[in-house]
Protein backbone atom coordinates (compact mmCIF):
# COMPACT_ATOMS: atom_id res chain seq x y z
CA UNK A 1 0.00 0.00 0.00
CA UNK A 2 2.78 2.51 0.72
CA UNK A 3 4.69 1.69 -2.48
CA UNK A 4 1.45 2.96 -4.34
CA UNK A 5 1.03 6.34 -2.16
CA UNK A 6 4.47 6.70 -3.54
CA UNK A 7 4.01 6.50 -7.05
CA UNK A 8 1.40 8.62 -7.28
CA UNK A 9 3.30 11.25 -4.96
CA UNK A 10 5.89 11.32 -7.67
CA UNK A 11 5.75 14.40 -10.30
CA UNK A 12 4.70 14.42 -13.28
CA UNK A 13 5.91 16.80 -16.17
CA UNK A 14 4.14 19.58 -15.45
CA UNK A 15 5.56 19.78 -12.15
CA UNK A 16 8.62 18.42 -13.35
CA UNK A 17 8.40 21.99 -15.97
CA UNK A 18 7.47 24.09 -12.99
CA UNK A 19 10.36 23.10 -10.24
CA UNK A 20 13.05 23.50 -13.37
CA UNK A 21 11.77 26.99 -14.26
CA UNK A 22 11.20 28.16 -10.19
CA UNK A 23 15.43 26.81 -10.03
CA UNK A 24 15.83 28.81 -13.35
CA UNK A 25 14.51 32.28 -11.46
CA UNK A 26 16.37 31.47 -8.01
CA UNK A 27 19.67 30.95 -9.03
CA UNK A 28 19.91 32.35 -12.51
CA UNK A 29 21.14 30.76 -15.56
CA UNK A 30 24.77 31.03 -15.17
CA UNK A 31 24.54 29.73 -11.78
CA UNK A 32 22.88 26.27 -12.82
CA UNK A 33 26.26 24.23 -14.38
CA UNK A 34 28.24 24.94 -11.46
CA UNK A 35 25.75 23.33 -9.21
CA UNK A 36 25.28 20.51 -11.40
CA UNK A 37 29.23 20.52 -11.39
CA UNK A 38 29.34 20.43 -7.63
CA UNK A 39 26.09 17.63 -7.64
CA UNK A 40 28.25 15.43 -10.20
CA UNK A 41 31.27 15.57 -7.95
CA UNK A 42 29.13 15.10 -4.45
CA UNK A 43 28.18 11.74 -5.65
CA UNK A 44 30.77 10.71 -7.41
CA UNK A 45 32.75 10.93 -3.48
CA UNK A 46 30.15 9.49 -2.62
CA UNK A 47 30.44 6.34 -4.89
CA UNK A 48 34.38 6.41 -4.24
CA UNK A 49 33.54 6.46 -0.71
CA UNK A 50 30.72 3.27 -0.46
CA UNK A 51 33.41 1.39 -2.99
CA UNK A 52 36.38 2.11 -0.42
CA UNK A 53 34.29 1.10 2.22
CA UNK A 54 33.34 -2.47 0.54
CA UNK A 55 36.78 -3.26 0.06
CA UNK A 56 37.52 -2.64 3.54
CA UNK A 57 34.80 -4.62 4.90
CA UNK A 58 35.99 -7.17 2.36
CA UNK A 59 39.68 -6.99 3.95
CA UNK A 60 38.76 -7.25 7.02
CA UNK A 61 35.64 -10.08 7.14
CA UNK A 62 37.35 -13.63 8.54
CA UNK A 63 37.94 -15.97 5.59
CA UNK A 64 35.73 -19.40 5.21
């Protein structure tokens, strides 16, 4: 039951149109690539970081 209350909470492209053009007036268009730059390299760290982290957990689990 929740996963449907989800789905229909989603946007659609209307409001998809209307959160893009309220980000457009807030932070101008110059603005907008170096917050996508910043997003890009947030989870890209963030990837690095959960990979690191598996090998680690990998190096240090007891062997069978």
């Amino acid at each position: 039951m929740q996963t449907n209350f989800i789905l229909l909470s989603m946007p659609g492209g209307t409001e998809w149109i209307l959160i893009f053009v309220a980000i457009l007036l807030l932070f101008g268009g110059k603005k907008i690539p170096e917050l996508m730059s910043g997003l890009g390299k947030g989870i890209k760290n963030f990837k690095d970081g959960m990979k690191s982290e598996d090998e680690e957990t990998k190096k240090d689990s007891p062997a069978k």
